[in-house]
Protein backbone atom coordinates (compact mmCIF):
# COMPACT_ATOMS: atom_id res chain seq x y z
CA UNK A 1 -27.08 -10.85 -13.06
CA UNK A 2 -26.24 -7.15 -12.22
CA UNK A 3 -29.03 -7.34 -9.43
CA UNK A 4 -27.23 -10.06 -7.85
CA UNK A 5 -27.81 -9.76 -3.83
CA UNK A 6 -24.66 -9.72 -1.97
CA UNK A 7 -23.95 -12.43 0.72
CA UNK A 8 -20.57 -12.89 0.61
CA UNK A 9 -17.97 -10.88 0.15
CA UNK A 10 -13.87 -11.42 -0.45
CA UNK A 11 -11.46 -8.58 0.15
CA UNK A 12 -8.48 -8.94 -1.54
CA UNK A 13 -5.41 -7.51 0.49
CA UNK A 14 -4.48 -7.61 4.30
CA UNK A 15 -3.01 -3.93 4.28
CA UNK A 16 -4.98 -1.30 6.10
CA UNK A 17 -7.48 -0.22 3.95
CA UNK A 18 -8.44 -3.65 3.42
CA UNK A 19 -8.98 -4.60 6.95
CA UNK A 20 -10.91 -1.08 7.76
CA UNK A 21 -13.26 -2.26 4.77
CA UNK A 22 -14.00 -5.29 5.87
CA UNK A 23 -14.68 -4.41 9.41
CA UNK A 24 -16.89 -1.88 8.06
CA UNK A 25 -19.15 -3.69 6.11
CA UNK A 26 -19.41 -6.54 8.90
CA UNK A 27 -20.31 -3.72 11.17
CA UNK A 28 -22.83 -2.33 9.07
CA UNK A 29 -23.79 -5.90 7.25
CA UNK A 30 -24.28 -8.63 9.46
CA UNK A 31 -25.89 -11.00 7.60
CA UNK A 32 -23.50 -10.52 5.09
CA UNK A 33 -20.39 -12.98 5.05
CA UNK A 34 -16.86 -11.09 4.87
CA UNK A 35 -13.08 -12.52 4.36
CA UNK A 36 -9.96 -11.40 3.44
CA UNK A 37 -7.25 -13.19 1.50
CA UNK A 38 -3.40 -12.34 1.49
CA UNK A 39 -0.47 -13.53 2.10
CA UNK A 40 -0.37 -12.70 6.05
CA UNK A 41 3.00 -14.32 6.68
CA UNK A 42 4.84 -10.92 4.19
CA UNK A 43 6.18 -8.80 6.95
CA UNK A 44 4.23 -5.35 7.07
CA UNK A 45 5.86 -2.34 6.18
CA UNK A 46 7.28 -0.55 9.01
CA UNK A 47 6.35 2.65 8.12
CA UNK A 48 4.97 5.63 10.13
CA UNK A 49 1.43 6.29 8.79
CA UNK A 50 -0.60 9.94 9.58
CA UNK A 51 -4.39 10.43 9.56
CA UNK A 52 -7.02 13.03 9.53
CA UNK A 53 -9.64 13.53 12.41
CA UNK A 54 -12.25 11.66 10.99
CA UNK A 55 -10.38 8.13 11.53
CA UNK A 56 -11.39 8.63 15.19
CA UNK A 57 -15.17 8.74 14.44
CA UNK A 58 -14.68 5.73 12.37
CA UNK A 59 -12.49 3.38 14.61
CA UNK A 60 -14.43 4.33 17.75
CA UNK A 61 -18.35 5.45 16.87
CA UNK A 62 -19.05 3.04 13.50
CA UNK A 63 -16.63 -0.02 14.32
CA UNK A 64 -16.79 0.11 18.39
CA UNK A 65 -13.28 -0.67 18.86
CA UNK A 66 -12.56 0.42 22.51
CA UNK A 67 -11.00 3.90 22.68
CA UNK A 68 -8.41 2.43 25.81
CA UNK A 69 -7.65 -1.06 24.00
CA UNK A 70 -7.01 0.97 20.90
CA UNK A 71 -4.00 2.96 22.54
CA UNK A 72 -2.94 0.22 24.73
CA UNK A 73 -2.17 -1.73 21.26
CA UNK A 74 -1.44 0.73 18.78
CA UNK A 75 0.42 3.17 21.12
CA UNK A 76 -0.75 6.15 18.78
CA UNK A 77 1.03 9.96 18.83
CA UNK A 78 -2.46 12.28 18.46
CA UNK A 79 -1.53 15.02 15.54
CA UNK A 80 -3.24 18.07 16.23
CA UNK A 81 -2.61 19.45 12.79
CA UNK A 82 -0.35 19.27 9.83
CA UNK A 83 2.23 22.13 10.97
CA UNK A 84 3.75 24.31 7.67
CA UNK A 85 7.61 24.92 9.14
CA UNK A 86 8.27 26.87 6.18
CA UNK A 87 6.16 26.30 2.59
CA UNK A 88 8.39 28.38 0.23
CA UNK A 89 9.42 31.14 2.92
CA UNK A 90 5.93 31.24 4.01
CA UNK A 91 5.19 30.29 7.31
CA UNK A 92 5.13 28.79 10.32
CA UNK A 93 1.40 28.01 10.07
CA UNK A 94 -0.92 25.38 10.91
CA UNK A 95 -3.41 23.41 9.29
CA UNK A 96 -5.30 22.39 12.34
CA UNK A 97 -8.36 19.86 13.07
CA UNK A 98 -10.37 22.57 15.57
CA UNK A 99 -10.38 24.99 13.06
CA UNK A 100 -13.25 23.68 10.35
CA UNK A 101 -15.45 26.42 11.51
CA UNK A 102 -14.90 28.85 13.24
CA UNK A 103 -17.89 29.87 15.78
CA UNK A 104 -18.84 33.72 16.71
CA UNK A 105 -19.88 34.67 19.91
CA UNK A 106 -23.01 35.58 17.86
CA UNK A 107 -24.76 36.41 14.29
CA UNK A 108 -24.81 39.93 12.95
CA UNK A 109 -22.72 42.52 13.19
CA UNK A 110 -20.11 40.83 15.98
CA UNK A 111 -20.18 38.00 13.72
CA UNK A 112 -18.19 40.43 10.87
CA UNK A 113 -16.28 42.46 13.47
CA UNK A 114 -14.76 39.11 14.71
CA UNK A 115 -13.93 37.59 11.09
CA UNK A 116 -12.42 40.97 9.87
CA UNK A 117 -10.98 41.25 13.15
CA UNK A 118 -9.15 37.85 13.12
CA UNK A 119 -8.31 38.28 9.36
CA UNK A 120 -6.64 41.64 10.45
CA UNK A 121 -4.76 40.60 12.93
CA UNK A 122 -3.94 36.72 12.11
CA UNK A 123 -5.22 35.00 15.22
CA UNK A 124 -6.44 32.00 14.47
CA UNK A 125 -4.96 29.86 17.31
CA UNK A 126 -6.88 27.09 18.62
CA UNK A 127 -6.57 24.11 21.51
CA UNK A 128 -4.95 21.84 18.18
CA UNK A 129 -2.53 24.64 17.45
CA UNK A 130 -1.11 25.46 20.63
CA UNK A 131 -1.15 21.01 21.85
CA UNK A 132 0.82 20.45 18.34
CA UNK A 133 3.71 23.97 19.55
CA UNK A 134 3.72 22.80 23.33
CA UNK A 135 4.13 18.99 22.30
CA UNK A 136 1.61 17.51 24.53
CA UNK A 137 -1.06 15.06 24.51
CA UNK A 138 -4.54 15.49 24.04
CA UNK A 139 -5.10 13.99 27.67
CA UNK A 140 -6.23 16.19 30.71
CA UNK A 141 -6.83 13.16 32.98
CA UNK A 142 -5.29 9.85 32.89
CA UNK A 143 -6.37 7.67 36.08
CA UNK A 144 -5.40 3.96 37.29
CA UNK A 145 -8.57 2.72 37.06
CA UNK A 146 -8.62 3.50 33.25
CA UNK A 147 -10.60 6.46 33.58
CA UNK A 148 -9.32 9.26 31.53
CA UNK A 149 -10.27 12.49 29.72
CA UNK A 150 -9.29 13.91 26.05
CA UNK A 151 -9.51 16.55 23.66
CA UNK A 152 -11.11 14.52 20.94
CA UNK A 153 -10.11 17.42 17.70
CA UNK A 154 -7.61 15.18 17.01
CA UNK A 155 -6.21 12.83 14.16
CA UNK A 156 -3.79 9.64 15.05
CA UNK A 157 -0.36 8.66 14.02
CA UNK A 158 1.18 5.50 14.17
CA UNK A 159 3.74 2.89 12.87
CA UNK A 160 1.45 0.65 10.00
CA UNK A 161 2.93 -2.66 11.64
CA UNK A 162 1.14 -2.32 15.24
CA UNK A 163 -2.22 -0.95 13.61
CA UNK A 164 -2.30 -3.95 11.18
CA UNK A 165 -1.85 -6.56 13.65
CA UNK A 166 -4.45 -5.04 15.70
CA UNK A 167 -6.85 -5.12 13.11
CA UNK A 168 -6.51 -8.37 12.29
CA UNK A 169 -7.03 -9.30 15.90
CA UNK A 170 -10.05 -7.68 15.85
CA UNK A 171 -10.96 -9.10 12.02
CA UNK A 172 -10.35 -12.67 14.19
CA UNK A 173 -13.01 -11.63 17.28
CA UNK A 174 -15.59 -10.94 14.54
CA UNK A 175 -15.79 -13.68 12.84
CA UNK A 176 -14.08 -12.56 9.36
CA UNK A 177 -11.48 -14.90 7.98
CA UNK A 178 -8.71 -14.01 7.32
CA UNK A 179 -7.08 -16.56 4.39
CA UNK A 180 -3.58 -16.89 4.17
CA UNK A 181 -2.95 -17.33 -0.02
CA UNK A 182 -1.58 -15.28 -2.51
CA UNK A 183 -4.20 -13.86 -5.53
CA UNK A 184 -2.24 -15.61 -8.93
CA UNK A 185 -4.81 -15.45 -11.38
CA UNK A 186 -8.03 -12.89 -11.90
CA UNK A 187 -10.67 -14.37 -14.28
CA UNK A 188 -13.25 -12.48 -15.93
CA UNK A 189 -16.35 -12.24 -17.65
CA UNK A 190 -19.05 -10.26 -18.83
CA UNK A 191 -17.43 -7.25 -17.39
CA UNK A 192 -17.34 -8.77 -13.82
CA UNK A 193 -14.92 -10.94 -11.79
CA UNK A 194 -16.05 -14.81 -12.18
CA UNK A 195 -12.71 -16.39 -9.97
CA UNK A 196 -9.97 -15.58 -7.71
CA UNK A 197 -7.08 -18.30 -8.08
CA UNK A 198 -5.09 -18.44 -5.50
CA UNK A 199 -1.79 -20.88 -4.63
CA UNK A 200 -3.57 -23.01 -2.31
CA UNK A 201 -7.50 -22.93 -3.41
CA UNK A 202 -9.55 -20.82 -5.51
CA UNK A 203 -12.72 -17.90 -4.26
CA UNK A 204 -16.17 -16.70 -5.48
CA UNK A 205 -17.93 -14.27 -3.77
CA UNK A 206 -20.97 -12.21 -4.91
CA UNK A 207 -18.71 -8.50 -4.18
CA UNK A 208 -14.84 -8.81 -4.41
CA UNK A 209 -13.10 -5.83 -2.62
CA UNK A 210 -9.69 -5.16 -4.80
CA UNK A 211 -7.27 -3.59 -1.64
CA UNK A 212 -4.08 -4.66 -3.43
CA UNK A 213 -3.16 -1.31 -3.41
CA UNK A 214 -1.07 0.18 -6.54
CA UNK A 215 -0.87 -3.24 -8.10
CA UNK A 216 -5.18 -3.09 -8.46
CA UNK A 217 -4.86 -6.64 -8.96
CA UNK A 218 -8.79 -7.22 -9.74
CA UNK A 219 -10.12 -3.73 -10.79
CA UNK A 220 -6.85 -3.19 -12.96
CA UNK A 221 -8.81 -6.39 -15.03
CA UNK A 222 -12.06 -4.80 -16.00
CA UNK A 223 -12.51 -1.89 -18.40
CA UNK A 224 -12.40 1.02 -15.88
CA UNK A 225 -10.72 4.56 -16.93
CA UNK A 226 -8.14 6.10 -14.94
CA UNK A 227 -8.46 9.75 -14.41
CA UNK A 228 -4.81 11.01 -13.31
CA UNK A 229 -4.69 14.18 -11.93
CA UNK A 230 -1.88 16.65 -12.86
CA UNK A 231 0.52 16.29 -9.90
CA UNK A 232 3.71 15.11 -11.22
CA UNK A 233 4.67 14.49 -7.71
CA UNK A 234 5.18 10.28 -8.00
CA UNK A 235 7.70 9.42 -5.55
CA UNK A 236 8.94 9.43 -2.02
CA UNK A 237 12.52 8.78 -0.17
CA UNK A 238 11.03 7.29 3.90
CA UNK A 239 13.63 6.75 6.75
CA UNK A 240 13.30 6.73 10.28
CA UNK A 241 15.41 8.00 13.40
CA UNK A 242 15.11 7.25 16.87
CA UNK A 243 12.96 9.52 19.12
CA UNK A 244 12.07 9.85 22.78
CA UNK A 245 8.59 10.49 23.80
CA UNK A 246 9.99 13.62 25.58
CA UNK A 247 10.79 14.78 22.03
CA UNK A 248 7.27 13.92 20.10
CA UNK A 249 5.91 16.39 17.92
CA UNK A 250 2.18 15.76 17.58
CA UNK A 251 1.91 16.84 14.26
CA UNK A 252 3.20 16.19 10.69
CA UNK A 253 5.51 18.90 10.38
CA UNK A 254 6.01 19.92 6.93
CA UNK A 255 8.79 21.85 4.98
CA UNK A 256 9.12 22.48 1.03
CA UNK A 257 12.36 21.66 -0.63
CA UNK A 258 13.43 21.97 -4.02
CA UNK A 259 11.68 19.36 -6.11
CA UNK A 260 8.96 18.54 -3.41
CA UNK A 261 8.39 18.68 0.45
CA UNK A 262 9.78 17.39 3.67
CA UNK A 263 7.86 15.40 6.15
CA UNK A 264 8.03 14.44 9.95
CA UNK A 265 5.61 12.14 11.18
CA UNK A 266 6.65 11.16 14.99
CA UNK A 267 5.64 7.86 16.40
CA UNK A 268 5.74 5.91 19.46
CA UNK A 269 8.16 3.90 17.90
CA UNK A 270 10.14 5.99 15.58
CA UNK A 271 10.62 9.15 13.93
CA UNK A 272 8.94 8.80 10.09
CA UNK A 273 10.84 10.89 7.98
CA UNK A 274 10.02 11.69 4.05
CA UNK A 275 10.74 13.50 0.49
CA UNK A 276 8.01 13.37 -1.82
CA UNK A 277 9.19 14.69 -4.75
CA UNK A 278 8.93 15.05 -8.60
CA UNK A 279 11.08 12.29 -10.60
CA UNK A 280 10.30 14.51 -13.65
CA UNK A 281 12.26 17.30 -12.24
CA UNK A 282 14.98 15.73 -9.81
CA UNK A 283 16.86 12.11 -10.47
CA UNK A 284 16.85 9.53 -7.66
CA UNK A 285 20.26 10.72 -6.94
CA UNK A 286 19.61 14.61 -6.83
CA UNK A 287 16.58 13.76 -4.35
CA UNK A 288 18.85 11.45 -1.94
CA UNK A 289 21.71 14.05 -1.85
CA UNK A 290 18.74 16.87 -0.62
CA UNK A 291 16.85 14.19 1.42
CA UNK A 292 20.32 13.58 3.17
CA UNK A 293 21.65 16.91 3.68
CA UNK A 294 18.16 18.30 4.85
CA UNK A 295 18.50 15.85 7.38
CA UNK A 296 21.93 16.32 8.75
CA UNK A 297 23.10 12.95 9.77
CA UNK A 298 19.40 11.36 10.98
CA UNK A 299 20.39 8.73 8.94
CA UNK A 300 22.48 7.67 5.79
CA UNK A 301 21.72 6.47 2.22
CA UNK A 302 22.08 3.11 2.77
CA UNK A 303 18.59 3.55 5.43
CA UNK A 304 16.32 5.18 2.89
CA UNK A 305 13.59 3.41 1.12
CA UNK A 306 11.94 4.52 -2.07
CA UNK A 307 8.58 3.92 -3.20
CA UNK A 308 6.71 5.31 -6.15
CA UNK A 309 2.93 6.15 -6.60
CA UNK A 310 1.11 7.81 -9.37
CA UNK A 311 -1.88 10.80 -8.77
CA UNK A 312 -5.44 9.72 -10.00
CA UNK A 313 -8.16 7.83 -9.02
CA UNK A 314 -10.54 5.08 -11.53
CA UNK A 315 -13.42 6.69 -12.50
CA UNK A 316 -15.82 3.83 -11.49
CA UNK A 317 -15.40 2.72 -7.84
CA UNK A 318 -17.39 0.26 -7.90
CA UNK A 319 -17.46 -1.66 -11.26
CA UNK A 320 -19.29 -4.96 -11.79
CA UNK A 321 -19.04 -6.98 -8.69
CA UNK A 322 -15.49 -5.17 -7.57
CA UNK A 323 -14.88 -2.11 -5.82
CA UNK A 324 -12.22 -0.84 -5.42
CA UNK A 325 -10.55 0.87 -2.10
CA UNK A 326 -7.18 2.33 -0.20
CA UNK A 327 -4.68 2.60 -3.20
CA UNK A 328 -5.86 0.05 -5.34
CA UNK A 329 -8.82 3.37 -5.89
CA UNK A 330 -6.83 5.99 -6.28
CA UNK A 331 -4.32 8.46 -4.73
CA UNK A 332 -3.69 12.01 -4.96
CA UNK A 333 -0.24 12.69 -2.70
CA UNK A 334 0.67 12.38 0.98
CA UNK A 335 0.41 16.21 1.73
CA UNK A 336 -2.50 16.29 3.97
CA UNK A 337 -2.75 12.22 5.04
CA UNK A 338 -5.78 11.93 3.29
CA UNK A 339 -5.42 8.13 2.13
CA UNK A 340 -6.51 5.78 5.03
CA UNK A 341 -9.11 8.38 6.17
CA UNK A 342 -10.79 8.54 3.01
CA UNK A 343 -10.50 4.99 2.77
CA UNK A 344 -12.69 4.96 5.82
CA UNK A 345 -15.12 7.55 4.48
CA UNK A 346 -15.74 5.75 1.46
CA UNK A 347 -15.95 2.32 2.78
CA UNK A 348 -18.54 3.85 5.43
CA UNK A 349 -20.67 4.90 2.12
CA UNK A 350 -20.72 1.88 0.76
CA UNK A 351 -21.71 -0.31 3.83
CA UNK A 352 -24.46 1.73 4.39
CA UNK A 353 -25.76 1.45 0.55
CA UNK A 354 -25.38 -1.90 0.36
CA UNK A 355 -27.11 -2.40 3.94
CA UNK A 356 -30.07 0.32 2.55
CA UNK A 357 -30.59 -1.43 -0.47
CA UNK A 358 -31.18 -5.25 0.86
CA UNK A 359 -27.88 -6.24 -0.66
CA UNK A 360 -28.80 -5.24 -4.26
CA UNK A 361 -25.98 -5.44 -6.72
CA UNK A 362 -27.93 -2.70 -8.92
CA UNK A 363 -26.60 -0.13 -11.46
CA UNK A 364 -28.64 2.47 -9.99
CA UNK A 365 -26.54 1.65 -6.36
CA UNK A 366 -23.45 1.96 -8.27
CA UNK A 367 -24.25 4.69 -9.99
CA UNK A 368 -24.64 6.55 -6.69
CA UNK A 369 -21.78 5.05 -4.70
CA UNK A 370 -19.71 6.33 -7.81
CA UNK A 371 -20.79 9.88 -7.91
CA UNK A 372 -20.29 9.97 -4.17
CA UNK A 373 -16.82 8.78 -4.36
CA UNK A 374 -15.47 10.93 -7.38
CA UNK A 375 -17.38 14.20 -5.51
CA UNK A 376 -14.89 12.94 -2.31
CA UNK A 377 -11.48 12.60 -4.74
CA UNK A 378 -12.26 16.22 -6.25
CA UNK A 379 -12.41 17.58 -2.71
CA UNK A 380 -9.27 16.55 -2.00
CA UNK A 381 -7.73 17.06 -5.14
CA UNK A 382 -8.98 20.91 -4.95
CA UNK A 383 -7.70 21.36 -1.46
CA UNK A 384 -4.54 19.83 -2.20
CA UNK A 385 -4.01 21.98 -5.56
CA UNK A 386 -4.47 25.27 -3.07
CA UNK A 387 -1.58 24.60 -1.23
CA UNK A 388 0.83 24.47 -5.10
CA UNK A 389 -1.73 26.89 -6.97
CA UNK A 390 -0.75 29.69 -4.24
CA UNK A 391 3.05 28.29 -3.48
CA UNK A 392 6.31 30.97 -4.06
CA UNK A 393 8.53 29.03 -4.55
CA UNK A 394 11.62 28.91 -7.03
CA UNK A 395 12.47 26.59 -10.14
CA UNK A 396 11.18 24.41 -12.29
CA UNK A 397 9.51 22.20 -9.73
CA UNK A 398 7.10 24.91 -8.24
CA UNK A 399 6.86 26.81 -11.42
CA UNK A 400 4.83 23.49 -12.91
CA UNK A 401 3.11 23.04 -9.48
CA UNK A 402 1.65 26.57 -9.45
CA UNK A 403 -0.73 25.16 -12.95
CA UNK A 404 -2.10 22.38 -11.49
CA UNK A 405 -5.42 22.26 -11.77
CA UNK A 406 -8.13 24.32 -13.38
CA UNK A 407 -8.34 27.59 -12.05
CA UNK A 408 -12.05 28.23 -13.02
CA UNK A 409 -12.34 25.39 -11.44
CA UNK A 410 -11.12 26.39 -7.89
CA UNK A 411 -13.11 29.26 -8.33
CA UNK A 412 -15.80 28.22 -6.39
CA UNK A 413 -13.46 28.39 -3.15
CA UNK A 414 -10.81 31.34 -4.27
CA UNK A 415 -13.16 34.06 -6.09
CA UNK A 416 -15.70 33.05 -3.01
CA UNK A 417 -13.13 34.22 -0.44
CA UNK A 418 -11.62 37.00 -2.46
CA UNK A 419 -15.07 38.29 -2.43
CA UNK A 420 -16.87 37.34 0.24
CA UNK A 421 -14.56 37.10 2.81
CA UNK A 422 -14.79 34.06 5.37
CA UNK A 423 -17.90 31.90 5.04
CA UNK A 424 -19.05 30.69 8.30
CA UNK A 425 -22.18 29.36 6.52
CA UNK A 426 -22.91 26.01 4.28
CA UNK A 427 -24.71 27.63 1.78
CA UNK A 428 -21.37 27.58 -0.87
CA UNK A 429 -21.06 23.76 0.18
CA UNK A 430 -24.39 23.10 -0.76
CA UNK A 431 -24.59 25.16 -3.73
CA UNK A 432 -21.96 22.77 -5.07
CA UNK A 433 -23.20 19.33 -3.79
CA UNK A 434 -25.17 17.97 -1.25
CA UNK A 435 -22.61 15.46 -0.04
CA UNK A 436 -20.47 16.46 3.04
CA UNK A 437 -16.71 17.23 2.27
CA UNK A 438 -13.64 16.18 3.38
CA UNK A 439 -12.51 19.76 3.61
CA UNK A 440 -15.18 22.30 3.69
CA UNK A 441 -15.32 26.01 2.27
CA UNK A 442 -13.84 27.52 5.87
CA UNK A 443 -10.56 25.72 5.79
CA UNK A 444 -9.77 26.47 2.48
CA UNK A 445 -10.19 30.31 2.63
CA UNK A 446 -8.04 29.48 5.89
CA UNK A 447 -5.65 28.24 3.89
CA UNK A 448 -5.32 30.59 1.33
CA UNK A 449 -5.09 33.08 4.06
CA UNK A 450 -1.73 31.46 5.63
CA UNK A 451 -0.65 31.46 2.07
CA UNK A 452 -0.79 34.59 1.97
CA UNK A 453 -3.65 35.16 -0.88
CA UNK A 454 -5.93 38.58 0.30
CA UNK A 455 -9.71 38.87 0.59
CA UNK A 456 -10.86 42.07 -1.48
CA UNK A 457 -13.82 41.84 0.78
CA UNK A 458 -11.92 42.43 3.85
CA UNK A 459 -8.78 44.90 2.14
CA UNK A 460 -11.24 47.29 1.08
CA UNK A 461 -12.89 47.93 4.10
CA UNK A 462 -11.67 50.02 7.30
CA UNK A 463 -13.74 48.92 10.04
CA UNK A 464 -13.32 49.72 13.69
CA UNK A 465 -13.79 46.72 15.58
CA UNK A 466 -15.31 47.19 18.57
CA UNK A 467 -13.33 46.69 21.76
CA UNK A 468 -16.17 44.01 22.96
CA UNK A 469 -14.91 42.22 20.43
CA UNK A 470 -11.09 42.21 20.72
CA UNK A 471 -11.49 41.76 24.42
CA UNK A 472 -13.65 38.48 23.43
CA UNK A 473 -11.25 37.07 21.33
CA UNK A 474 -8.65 37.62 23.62
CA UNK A 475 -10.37 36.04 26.21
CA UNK A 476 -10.84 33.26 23.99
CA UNK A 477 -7.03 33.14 23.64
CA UNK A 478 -6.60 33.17 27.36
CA UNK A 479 -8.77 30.17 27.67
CA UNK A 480 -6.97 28.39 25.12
CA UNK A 481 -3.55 28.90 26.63
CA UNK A 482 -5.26 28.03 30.15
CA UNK A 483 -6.27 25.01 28.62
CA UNK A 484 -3.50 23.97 27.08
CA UNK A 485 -1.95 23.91 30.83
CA UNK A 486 -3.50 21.26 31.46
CA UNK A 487 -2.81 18.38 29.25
CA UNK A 488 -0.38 15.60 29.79
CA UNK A 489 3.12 15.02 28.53
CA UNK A 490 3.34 12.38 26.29
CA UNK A 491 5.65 10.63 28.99
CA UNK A 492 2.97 11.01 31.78
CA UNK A 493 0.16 9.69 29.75
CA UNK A 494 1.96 6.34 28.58
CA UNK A 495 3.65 6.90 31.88
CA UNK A 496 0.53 5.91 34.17
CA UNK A 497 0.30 2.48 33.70
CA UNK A 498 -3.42 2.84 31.61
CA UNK A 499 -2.50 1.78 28.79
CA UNK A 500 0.05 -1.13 29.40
């Protein structure tokens, strides 16, 4: 029974991590039989929805979807990084998709003159950084004939209404049906999912793919631990205001408040704007009032929408014949966009195991699937805890956030950069899993360096760099800004007619 082969498979939920995962595992599976049920005719939220970098790779390299059709539909602002306004009087600094590693002119010596040279001084500026400050596009060349010309370093933003509908459209042109019922009843057995009963007809499939997001419809049914993590961060005031493309930001801008943090996600459409916050330290009301007032007239009351959301992900992924994805898996909190992209990342796993295995529905496929997914949740969980751990701010709020997580446990990335300095090897990444992270060991010790947090490595040296290498990274600098010269307004690039 548990080595069932897999030939069909039923996603439940429309949203966007259901689509992505059913794309994905027709891309990857073609013998394998794919549909999705929901209720299609619900209206989609119209909420503006923030990636990271690696959404690109998965859209455009493992499910082909046409780089120029993509924009034409979608109409995506490209966020260069997530841009720190002010995190508790710290700041402005950037969290920026060009900066994973950072690449010396050469090994040796230089290599440490340039590191201790940048840590020194600050500069870390890169193409990202300075596109995100100048509010441009990533675009260098945008011809009629649909030729163009990008700075690929870059994540996408979007409103979740045009990115659904153009998934389904593409769901449609490859063959995956897309059934228009609503889930009523889940019915179990032997620790796996025997029935889906729907309002108009009833489904069996050999893998059922629970995207129902924080309802977890199907994998909320089987006997599957929760592990929550310690953010008490669970909810999140959203309005929007109107924006010209002349005024896009492309980047989520972020600023801490009192009980939580601000966001700005710009759109095509819309400006997305946000309060996640604490509803153990601020009411509803005490939020609204600072959501409001930060604000200064965007909007009023009566246009904010609340939503709520708890930190954690299920232990199992994959349990049975369900796994689970998007939401309906786990979530940690929107600081650094991480949901849909490691939606992607995980549903990209499990196509290729299930394509590498002949289908098998075997414990030992799980069992690696699962180990794969929890090693991606700690990742982000870790990098997310740096940015509270390492936080100054005032009150109750931040005095709670600055104990999340386990501090031996973060070890690994803060005593390695207090004492080592930058890594611009993988050898700590590998020393603590084989798997590839989200965020590797470089942009945390970046991070912890716009936080302010010092490198013993670096503060107890004097070292006179040499003036090879300043002029070098000046140069560098120059090209940067030279480059940046270059690329397109936002108004010129949707301007030209391309992507109409």
């Amino acid at each position: 029974m548990s080595d069932r082969r897999i030939e069909t498979v039923t996603v439940v939920g429309g949203g966007d991590a259901g689509l992505i995962a059913a794309l994905t595992l027709d891309a990857r599976n073609t013998d394998v039989e794919v549909a999705v049920v929901d209720d299609f005719d619900e209206g989609i939220p119209e909420v503006g929805k923030s990636t990271i970098s690696y959404i690109q790779h998965t859209l455009h390299d493992v499910l082909d979807i046409d780089k120029a059709r993509f924009v034409s539909a979608v109409k995506p602002v490209w966020k260069a990084s997530v841009f720190f306004t002010d995190w508790c009087g710290r700041g402005p600094f950037h969290v920026p998709f060009d900066d994973l590693t950072l690449p010396p002119a050469e090994p040796g010596p230089r290599r440490f003159e340039e590191l201790y040279h940048r840590y020194r001084e600050g500069n870390y500026r890169t193409l990202g950084v300075e596109i995100a400050e100048r509010g441009v596009s990533p675009f260098v060349e945008v011809r009629e004939n649909g030729f163009f010309r990008s700075y690929d370093h870059v994540a996408y933003q979007f409103s979740t209404s045009r990115l659904n509908e153009f998934l389904r459209e593409i769901c449609r042109e490859r063959g995956i049906d897309l059934l228009d019922d609503e889930v009523r009843e889940v019915r179990t057995g032997d620790g796996r999912i025997t029935r889906l009963v729907g309002a108009d007809r009833s489904y069996e499939a050999d893998l059922y793919l629970d995207a129902t997001g924080f309802e977890r419809l199907l994998m909320g049914r089987l006997d599957n631990e929760f592990d929550s993590f310690d953010f008490p961060l669970d909810s999140a005031l959203v309005a929007k205001a109107d924006l010209p493309l002349s005024e896009v930001v492309p980047a989520t801008v972020v600023h801490s408040g009192e009980y939580g943090w601000f966001w700005q996600i710009d759109t095509w459409d819309w400006r997305d704007l946000g309060y996640v916050y604490s509803s153990e330290h601020a009411s509803t009301e005490a939020a609204m009032a600072e959501f409001v007032a930060d604000h200064d007239g965007a909007f009023t009351e009566s246009d904010v929408v609340q939503y709520r959301f708890d930190s954690g992900h299920y232990r199992d992924a994959w349990r049975g014949n369900c796994v689970a994805v998007g939401n309906a898996l786990g979530f940690v909190e929107p600081l650094q966009s991480t949901a849909l992209t490691l939606n992607a990342i995980l549903t990209e796993k499990l196509s290729e195991l299930v394509a590498d295995h002949h289908g098998l529905n075997h414990p030992g496929v799980r069992e690696i699937y699962n180990e794969y997914a929890r090693s991606k949740w700690e990742n982000v969980y870790d990098f997310i805890s740096v940015h509270y751990r390492f936080a100054s701010g005032d009150g109750a709020f931040w005095d709670d956030m600055r104990t999340v997580n386990d501090a031996s446990r973060l070890e690994k990335y803060v005593g390695a950069y207090q004492e080592n300095g930058f890594n611009s090897h993988n050898e700590l990444d590998e020393r603590y899993g084989s798997n590839p992270k989200v965020f590797n060991q470089y942009i945390f010790y970046r991070l912890l360096r716009s936080l302010g947090v010092e490198s013993a490595f670096y503060e107890d040296f004097d070292i006179e760099v040499s003036p090879e290498v300043k002029a070098e990274v000046e140069q560098q600098e120059e090209r940067i800004l030279a480059d940046a010269d270059r690329h397109l307004s936002y108004e010129e690039v949707y301007g030209s007619g391309v992507f109409d």
